[in-house]
PDB file of N, CA and C in Angstrom:
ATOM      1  N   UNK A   1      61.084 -74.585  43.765  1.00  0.00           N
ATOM      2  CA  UNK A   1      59.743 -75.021  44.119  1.00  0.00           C
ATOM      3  C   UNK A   1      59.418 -76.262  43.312  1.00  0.00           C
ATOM      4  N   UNK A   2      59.023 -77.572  44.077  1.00  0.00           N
ATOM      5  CA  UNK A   2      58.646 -78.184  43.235  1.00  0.00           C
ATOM      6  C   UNK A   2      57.044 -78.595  42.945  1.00  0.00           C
ATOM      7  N   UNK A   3      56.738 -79.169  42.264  1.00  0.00           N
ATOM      8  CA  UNK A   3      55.207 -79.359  41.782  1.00  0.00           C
ATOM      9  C   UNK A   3      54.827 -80.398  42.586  1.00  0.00           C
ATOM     10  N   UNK A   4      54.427 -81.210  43.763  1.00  0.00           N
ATOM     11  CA  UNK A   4      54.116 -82.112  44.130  1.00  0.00           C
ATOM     12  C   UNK A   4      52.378 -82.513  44.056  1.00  0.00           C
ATOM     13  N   UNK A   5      52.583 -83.944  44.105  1.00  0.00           N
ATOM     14  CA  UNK A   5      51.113 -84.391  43.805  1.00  0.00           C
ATOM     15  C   UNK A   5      49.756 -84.097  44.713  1.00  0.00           C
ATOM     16  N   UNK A   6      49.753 -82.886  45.921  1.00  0.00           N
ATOM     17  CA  UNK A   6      49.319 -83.294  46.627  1.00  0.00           C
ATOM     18  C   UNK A   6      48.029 -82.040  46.608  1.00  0.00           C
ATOM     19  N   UNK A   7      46.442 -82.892  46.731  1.00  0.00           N
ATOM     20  CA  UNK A   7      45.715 -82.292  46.338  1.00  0.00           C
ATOM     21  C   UNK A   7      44.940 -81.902  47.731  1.00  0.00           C
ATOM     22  N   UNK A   8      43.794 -80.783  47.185  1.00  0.00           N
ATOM     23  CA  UNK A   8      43.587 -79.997  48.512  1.00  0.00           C
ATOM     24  C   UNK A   8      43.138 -81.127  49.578  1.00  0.00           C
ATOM     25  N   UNK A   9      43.421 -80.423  50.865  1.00  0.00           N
ATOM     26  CA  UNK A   9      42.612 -81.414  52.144  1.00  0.00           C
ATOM     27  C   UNK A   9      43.524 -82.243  52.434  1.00  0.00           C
ATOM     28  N   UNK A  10      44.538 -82.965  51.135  1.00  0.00           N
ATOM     29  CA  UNK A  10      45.935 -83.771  52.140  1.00  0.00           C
ATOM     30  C   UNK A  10      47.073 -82.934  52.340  1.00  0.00           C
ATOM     31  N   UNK A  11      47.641 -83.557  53.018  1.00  0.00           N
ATOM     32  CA  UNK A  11      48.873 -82.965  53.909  1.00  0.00           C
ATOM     33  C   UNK A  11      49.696 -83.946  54.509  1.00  0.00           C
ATOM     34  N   UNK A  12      51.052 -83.642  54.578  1.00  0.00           N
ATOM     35  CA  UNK A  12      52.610 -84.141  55.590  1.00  0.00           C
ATOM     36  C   UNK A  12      52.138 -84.191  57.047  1.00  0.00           C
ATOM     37  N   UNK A  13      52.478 -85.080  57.764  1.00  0.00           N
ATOM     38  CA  UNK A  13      52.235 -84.995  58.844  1.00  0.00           C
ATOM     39  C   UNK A  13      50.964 -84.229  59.804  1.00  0.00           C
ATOM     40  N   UNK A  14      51.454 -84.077  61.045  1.00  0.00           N
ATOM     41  CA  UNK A  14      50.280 -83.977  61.807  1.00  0.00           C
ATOM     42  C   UNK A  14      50.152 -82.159  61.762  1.00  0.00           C
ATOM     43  N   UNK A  15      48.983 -81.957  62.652  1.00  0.00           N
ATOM     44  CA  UNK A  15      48.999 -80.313  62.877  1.00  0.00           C
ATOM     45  C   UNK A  15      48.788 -80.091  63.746  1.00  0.00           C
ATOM     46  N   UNK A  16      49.137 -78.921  64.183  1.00  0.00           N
ATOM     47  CA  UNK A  16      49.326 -78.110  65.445  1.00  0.00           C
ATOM     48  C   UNK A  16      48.065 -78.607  66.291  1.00  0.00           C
ATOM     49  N   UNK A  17      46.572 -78.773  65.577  1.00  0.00           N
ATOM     50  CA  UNK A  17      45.776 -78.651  66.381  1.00  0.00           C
ATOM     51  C   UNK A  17      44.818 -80.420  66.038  1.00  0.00           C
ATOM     52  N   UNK A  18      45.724 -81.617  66.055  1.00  0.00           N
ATOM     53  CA  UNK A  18      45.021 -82.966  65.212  1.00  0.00           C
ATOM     54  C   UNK A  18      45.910 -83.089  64.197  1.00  0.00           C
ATOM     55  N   UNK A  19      45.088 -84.166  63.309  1.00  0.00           N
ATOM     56  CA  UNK A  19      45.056 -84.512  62.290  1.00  0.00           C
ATOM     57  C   UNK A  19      44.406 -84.395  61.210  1.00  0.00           C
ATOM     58  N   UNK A  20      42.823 -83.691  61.788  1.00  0.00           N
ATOM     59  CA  UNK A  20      42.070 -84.074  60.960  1.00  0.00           C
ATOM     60  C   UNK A  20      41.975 -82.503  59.664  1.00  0.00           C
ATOM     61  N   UNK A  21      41.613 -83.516  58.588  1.00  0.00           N
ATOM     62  CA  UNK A  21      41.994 -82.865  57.532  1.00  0.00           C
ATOM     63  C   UNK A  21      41.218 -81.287  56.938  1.00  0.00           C
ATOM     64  N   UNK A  22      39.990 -81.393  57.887  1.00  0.00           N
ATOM     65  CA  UNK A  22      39.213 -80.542  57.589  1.00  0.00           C
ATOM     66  C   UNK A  22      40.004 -79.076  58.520  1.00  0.00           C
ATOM     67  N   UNK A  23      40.820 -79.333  59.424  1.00  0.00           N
ATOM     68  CA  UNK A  23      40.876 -78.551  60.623  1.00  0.00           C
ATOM     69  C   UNK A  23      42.254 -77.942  60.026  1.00  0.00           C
ATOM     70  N   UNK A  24      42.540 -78.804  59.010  1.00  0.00           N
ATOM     71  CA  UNK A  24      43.749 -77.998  58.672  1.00  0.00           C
ATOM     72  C   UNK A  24      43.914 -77.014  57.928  1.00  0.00           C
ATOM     73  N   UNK A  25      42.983 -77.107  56.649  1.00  0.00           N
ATOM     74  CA  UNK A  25      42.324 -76.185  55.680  1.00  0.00           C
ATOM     75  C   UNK A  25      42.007 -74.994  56.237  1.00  0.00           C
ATOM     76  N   UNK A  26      40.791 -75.229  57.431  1.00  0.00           N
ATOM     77  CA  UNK A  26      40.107 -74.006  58.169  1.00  0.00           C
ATOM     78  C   UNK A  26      41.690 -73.554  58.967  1.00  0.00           C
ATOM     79  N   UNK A  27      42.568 -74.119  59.679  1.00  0.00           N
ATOM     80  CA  UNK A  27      43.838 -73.370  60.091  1.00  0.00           C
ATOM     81  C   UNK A  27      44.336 -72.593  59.132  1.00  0.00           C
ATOM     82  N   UNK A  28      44.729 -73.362  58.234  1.00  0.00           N
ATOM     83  CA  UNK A  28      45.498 -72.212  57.026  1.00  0.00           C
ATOM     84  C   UNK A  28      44.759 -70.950  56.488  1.00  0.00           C
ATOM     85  N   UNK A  29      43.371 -71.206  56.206  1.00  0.00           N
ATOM     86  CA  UNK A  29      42.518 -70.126  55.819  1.00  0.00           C
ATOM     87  C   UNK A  29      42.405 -68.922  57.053  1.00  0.00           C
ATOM     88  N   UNK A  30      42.430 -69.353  58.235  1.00  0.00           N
ATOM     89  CA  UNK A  30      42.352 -68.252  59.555  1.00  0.00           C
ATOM     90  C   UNK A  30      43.645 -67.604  59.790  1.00  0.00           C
ATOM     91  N   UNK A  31      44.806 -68.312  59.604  1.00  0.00           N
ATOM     92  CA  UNK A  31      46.913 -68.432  59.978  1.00  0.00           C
ATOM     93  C   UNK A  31      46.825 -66.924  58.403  1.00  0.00           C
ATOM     94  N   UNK A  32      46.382 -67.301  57.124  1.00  0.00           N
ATOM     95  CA  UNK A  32      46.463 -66.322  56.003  1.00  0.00           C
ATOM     96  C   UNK A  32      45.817 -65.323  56.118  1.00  0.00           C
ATOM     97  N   UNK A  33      44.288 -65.899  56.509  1.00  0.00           N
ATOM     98  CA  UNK A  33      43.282 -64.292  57.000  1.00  0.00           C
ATOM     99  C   UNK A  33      44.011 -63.660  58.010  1.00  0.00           C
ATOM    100  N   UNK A  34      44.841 -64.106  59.025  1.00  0.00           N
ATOM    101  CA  UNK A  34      45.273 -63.017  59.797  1.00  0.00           C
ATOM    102  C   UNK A  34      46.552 -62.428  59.853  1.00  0.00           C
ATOM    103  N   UNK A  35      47.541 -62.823  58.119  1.00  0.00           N
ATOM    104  CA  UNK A  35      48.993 -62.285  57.805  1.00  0.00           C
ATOM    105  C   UNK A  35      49.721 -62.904  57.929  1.00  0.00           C
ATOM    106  N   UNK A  36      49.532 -64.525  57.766  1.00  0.00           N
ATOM    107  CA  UNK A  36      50.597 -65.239  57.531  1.00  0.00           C
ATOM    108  C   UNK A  36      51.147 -65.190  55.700  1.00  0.00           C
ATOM    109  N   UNK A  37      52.178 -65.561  55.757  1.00  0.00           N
ATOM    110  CA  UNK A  37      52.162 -65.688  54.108  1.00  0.00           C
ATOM    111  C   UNK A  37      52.202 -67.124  53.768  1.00  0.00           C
ATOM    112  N   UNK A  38      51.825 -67.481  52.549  1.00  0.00           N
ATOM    113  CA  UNK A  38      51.733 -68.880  52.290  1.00  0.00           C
ATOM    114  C   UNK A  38      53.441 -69.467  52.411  1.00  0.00           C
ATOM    115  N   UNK A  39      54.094 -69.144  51.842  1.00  0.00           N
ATOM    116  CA  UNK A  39      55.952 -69.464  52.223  1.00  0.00           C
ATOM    117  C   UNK A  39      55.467 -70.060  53.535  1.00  0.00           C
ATOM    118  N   UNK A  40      54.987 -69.039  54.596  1.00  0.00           N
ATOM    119  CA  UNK A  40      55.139 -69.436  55.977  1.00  0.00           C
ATOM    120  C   UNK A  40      54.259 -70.760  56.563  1.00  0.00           C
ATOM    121  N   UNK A  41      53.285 -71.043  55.786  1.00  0.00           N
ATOM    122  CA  UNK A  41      52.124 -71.815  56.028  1.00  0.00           C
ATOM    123  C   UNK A  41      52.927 -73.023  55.641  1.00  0.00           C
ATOM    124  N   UNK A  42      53.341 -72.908  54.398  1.00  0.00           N
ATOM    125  CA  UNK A  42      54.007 -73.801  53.915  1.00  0.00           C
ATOM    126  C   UNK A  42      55.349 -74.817  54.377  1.00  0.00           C
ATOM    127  N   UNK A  43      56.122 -74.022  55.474  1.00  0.00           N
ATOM    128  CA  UNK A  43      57.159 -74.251  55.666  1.00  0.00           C
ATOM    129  C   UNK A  43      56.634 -74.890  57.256  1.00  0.00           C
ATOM    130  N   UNK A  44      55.696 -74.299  58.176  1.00  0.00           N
ATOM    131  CA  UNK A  44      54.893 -74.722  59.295  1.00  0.00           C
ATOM    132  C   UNK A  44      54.711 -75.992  58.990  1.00  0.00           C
ATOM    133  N   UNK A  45      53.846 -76.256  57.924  1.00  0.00           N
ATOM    134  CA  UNK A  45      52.954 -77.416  58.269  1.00  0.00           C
ATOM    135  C   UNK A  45      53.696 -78.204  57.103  1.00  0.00           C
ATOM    136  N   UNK A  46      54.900 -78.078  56.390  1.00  0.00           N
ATOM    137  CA  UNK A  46      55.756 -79.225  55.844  1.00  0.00           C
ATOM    138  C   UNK A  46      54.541 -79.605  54.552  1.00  0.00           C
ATOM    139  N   UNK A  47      54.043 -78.306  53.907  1.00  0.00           N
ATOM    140  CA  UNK A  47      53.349 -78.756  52.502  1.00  0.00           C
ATOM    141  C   UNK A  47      54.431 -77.971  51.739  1.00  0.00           C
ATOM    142  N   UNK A  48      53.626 -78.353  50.410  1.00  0.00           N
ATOM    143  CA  UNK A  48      54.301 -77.200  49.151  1.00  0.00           C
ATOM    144  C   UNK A  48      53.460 -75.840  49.106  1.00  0.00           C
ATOM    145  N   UNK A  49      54.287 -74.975  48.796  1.00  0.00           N
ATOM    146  CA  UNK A  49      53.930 -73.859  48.420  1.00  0.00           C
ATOM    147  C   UNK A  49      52.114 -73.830  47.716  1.00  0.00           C
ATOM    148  N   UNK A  50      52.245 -74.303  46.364  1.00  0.00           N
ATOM    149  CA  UNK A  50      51.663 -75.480  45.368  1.00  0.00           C
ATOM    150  C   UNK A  50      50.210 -75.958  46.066  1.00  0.00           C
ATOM    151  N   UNK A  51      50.423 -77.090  47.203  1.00  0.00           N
ATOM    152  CA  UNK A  51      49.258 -77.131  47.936  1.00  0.00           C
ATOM    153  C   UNK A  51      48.955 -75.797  48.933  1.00  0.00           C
ATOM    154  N   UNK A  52      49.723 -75.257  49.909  1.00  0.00           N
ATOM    155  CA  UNK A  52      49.103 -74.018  50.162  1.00  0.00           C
ATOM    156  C   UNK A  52      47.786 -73.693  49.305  1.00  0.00           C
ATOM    157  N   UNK A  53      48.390 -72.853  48.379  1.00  0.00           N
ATOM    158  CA  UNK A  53      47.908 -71.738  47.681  1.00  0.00           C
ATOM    159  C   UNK A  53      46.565 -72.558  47.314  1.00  0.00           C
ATOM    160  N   UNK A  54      46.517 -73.781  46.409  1.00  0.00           N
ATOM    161  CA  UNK A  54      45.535 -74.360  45.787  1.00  0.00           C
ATOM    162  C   UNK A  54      43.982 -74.504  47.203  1.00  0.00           C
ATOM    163  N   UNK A  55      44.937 -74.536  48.579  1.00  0.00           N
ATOM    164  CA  UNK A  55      43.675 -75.073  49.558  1.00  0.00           C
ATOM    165  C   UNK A  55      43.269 -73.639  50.113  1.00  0.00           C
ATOM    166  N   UNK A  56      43.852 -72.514  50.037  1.00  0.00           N
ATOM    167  CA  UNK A  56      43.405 -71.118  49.925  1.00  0.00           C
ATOM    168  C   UNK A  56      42.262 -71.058  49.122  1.00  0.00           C
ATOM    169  N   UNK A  57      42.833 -71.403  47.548  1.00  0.00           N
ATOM    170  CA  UNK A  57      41.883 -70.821  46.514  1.00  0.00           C
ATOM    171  C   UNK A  57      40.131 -71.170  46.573  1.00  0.00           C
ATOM    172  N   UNK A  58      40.588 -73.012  46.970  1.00  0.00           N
ATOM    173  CA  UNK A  58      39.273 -73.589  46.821  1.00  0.00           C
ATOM    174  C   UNK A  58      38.748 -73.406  47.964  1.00  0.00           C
ATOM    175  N   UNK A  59      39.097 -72.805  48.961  1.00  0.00           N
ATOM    176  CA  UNK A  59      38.316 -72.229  50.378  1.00  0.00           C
ATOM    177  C   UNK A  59      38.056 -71.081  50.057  1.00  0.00           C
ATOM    178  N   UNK A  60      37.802 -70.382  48.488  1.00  0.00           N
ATOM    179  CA  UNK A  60      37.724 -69.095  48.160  1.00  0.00           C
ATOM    180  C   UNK A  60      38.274 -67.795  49.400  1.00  0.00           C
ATOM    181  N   UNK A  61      39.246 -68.296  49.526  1.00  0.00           N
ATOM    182  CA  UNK A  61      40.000 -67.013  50.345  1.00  0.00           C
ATOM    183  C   UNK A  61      40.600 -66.034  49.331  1.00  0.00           C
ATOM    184  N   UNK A  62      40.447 -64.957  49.069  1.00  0.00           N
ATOM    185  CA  UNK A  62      40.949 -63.776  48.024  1.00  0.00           C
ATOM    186  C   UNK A  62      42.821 -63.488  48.677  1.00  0.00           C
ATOM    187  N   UNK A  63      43.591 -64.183  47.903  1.00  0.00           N
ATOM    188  CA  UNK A  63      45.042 -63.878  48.016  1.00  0.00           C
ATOM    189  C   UNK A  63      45.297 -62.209  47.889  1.00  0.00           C
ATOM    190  N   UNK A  64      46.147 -62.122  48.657  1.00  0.00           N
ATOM    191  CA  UNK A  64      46.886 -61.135  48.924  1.00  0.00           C
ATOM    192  C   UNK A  64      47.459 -60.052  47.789  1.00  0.00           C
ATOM    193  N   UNK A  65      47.825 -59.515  47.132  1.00  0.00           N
ATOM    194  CA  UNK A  65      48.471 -58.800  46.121  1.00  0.00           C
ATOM    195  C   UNK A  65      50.167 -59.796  46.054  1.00  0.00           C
ATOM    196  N   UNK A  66      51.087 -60.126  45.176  1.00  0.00           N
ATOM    197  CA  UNK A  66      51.837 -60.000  45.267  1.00  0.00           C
ATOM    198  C   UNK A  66      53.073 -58.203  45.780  1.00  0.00           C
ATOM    199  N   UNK A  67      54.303 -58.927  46.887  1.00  0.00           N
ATOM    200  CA  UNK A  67      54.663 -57.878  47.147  1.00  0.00           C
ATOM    201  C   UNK A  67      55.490 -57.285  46.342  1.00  0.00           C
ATOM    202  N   UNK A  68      55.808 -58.009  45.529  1.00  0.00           N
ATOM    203  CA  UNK A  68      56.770 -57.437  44.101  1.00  0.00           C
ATOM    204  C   UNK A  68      56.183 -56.268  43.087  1.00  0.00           C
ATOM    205  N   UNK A  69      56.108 -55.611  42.894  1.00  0.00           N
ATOM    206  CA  UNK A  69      54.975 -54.511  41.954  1.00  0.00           C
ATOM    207  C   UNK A  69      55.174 -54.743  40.735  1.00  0.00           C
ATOM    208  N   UNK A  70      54.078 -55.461  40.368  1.00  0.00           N
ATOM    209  CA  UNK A  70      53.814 -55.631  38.905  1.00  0.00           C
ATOM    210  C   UNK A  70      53.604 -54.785  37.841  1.00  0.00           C
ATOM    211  N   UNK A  71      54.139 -55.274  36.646  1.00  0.00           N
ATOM    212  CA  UNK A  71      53.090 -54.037  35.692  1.00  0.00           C
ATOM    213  C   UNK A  71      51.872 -53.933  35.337  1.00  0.00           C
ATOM    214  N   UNK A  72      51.231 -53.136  34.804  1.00  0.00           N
ATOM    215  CA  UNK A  72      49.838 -53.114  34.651  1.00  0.00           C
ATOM    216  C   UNK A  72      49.493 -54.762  33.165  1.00  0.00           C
ATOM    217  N   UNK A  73      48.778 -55.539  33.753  1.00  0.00           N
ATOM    218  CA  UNK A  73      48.526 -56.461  32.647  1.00  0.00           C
ATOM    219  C   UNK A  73      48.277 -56.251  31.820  1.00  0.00           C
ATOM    220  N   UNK A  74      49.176 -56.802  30.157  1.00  0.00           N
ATOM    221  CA  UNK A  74      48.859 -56.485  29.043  1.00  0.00           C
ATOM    222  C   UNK A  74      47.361 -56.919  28.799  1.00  0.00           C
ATOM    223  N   UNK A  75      46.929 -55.987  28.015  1.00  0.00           N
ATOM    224  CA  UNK A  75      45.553 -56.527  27.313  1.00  0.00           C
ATOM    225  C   UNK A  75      45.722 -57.461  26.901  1.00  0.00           C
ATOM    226  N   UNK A  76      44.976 -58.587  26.909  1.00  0.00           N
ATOM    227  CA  UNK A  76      44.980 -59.832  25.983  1.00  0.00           C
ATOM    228  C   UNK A  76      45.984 -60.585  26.570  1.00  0.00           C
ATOM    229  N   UNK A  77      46.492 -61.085  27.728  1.00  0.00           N
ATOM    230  CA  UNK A  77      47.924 -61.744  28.331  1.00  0.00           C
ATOM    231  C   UNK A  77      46.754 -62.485  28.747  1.00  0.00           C
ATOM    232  N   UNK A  78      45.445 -62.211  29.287  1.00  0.00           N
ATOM    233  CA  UNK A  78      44.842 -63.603  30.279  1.00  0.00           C
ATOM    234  C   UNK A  78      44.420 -64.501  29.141  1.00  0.00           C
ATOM    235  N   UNK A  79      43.867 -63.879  28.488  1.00  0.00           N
ATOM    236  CA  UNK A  79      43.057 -64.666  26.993  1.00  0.00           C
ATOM    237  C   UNK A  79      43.494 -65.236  26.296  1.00  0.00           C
ATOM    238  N   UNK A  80      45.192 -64.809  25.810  1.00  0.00           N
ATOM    239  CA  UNK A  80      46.022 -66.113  25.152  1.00  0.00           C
ATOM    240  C   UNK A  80      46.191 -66.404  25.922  1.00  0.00           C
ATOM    241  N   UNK A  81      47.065 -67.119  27.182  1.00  0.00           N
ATOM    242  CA  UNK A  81      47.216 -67.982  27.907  1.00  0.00           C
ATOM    243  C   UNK A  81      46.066 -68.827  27.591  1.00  0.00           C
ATOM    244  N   UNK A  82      44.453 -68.532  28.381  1.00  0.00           N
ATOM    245  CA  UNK A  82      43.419 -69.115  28.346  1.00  0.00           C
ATOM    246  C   UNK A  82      43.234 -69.812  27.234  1.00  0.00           C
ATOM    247  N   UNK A  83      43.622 -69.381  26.166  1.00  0.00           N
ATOM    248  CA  UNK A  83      43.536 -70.062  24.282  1.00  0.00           C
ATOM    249  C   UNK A  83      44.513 -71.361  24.177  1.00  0.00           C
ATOM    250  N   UNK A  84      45.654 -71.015  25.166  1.00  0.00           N
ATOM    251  CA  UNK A  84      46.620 -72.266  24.921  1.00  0.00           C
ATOM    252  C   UNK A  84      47.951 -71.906  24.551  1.00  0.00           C
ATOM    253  N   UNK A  85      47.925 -70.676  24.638  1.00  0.00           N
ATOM    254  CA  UNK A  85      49.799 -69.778  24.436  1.00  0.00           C
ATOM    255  C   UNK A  85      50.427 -70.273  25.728  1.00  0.00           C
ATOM    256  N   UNK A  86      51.856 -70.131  25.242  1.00  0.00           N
ATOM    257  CA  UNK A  86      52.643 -70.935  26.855  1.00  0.00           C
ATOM    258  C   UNK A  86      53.080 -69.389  27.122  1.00  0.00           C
ATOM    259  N   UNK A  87      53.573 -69.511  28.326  1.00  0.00           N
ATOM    260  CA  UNK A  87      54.163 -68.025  29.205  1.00  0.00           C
ATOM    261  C   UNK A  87      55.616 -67.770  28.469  1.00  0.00           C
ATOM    262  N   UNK A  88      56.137 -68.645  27.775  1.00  0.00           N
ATOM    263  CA  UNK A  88      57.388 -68.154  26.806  1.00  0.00           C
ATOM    264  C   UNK A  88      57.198 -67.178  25.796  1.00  0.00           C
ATOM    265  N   UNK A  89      55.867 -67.624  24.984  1.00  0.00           N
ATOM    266  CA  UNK A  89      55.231 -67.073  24.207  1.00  0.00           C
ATOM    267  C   UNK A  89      54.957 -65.730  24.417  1.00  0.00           C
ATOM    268  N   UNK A  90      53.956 -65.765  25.905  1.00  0.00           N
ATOM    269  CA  UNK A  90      53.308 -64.555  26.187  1.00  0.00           C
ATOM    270  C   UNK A  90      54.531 -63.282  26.491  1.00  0.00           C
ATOM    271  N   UNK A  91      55.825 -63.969  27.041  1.00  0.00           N
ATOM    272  CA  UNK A  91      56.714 -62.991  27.388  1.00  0.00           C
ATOM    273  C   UNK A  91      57.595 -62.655  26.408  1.00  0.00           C
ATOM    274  N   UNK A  92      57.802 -63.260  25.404  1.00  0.00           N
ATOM    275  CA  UNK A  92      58.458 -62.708  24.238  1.00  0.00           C
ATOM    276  C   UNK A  92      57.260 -61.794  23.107  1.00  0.00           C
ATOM    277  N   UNK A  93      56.341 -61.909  23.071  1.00  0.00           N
ATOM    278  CA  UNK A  93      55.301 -61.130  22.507  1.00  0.00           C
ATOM    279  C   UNK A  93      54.861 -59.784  23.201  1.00  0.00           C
ATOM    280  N   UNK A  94      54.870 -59.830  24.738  1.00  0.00           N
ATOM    281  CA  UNK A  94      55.003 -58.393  25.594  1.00  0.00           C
ATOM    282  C   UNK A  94      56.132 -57.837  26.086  1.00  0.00           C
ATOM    283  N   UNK A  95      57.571 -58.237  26.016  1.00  0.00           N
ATOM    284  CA  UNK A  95      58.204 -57.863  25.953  1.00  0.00           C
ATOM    285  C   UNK A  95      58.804 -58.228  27.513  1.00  0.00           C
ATOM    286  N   UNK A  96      58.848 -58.952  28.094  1.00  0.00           N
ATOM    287  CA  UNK A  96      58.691 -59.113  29.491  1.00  0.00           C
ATOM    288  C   UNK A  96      59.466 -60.524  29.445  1.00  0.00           C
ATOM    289  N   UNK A  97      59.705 -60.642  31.130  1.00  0.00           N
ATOM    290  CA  UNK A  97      60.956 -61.972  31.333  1.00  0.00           C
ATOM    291  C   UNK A  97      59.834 -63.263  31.514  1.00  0.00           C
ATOM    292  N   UNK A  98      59.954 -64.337  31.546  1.00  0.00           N
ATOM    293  CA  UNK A  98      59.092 -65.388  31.730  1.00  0.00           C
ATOM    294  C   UNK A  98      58.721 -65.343  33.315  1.00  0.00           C
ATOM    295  N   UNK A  99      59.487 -65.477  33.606  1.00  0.00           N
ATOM    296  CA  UNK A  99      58.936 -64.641  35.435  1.00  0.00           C
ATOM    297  C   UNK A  99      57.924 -63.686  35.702  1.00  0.00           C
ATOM    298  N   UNK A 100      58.168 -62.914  35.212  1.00  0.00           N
ATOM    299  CA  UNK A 100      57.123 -61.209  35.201  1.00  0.00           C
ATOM    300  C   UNK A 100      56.493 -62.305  34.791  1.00  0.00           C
ATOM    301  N   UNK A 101      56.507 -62.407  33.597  1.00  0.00           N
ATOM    302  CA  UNK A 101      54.691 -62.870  32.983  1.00  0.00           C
ATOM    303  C   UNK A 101      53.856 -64.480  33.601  1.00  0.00           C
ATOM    304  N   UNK A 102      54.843 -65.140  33.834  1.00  0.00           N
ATOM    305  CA  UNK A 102      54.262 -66.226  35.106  1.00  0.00           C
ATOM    306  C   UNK A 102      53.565 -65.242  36.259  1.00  0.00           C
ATOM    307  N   UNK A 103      54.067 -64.169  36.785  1.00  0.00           N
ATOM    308  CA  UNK A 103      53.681 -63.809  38.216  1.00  0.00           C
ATOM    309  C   UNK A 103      52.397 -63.292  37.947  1.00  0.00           C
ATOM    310  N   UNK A 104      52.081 -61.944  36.664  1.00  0.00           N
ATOM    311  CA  UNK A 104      51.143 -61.216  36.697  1.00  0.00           C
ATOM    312  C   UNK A 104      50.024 -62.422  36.286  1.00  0.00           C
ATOM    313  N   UNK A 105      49.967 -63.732  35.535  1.00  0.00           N
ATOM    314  CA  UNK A 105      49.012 -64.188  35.716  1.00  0.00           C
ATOM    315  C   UNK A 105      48.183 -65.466  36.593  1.00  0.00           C
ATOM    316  N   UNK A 106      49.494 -65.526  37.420  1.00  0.00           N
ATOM    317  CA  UNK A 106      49.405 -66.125  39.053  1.00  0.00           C
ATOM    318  C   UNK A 106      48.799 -64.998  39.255  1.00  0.00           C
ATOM    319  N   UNK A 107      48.824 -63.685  39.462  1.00  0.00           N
ATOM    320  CA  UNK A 107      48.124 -62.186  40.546  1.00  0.00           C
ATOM    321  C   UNK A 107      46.679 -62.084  39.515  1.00  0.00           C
ATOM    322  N   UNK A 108      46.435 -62.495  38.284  1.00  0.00           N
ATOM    323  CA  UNK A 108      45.610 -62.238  37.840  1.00  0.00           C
ATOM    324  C   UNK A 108      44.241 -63.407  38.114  1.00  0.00           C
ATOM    325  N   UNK A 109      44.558 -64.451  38.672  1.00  0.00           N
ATOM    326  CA  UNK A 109      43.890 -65.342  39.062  1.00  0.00           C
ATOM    327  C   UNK A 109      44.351 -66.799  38.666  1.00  0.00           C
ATOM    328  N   UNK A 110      44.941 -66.853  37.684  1.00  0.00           N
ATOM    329  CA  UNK A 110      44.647 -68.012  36.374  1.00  0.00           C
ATOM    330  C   UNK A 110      45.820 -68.941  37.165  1.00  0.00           C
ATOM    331  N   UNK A 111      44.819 -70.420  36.981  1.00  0.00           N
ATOM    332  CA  UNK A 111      45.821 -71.249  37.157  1.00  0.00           C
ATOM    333  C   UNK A 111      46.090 -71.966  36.227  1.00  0.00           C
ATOM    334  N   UNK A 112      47.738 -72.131  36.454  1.00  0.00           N
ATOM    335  CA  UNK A 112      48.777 -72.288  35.432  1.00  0.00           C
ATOM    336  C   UNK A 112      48.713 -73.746  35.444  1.00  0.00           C
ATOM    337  N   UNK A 113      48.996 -74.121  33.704  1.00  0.00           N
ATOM    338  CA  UNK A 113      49.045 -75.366  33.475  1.00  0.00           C
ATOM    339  C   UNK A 113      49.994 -76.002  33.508  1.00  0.00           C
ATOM    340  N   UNK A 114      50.010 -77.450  33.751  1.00  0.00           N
ATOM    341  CA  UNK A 114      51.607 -78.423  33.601  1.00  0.00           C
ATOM    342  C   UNK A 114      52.086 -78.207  32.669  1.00  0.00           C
ATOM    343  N   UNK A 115      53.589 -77.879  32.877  1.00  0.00           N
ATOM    344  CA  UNK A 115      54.555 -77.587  32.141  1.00  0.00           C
ATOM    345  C   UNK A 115      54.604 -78.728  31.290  1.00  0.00           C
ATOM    346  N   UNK A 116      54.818 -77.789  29.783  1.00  0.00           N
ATOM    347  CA  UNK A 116      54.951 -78.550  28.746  1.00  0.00           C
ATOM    348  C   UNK A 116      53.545 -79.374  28.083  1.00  0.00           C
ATOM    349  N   UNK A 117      52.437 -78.838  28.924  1.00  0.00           N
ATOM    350  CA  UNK A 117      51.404 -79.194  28.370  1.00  0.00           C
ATOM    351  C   UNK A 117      50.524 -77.704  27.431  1.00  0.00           C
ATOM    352  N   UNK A 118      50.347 -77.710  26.424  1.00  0.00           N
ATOM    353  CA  UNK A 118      48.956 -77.041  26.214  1.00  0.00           C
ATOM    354  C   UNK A 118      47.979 -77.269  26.227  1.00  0.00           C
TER     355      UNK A 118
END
């Protein structure tokens, strides 16, 4: 997956239904409300994963559960992050792979900062 620059409302090419940028947002938000998965949205309309998800969030659409079953979130995993701990940190301190602990606080809401930044 890569990180691309592309912020909500733009997009690759055209869409199913126009161009216009507003119509695409409201597509993806109706294509997810009715069981698409973002992978799939993503791969349709030639965005990133990355933008997906971000033009979900800020259309306050409530994401899905991840289908992987998580563990129950450590106490205190959202709050350091939030303080400025990196997810290396958080997963060698709970005991967990950097994956697990990237995912549960992607499922927990929090968006994750540029790598290598605190």
């Amino acid at each position: 997956m890569t990180e691309e620059d592309d912020s909500p409302g733009e997009h690759i090419g055209a869409t199913e239904h126009g161009d216009d940028l507003g119509s695409l947002d409201d597509e993806l938000v109706r294509l997810y409300n009715d069981g698409e998965t973002i992978e799939g949205l993503a791969k349709r309309y030639a965005l990133s994963y990355h933008k997906v998800r971000t033009t979900l969030l800020t259309a306050g659409v409530t994401l899905r559960p991840p289908k992987i079953q998580l563990p129950p979130t450590p106490p205190g995993l959202v709050n350091a992050y939030l303080a400025g701990r990196s997810i290396r940190q958080l997963a060698d301190i709970h005991g967990m792979s950097y994956n697990q602990t990237r995912r549960i606080l992607l499922a927990e809401g929090v968006t994750l900062r540029p790598r290598g930044r605190q």
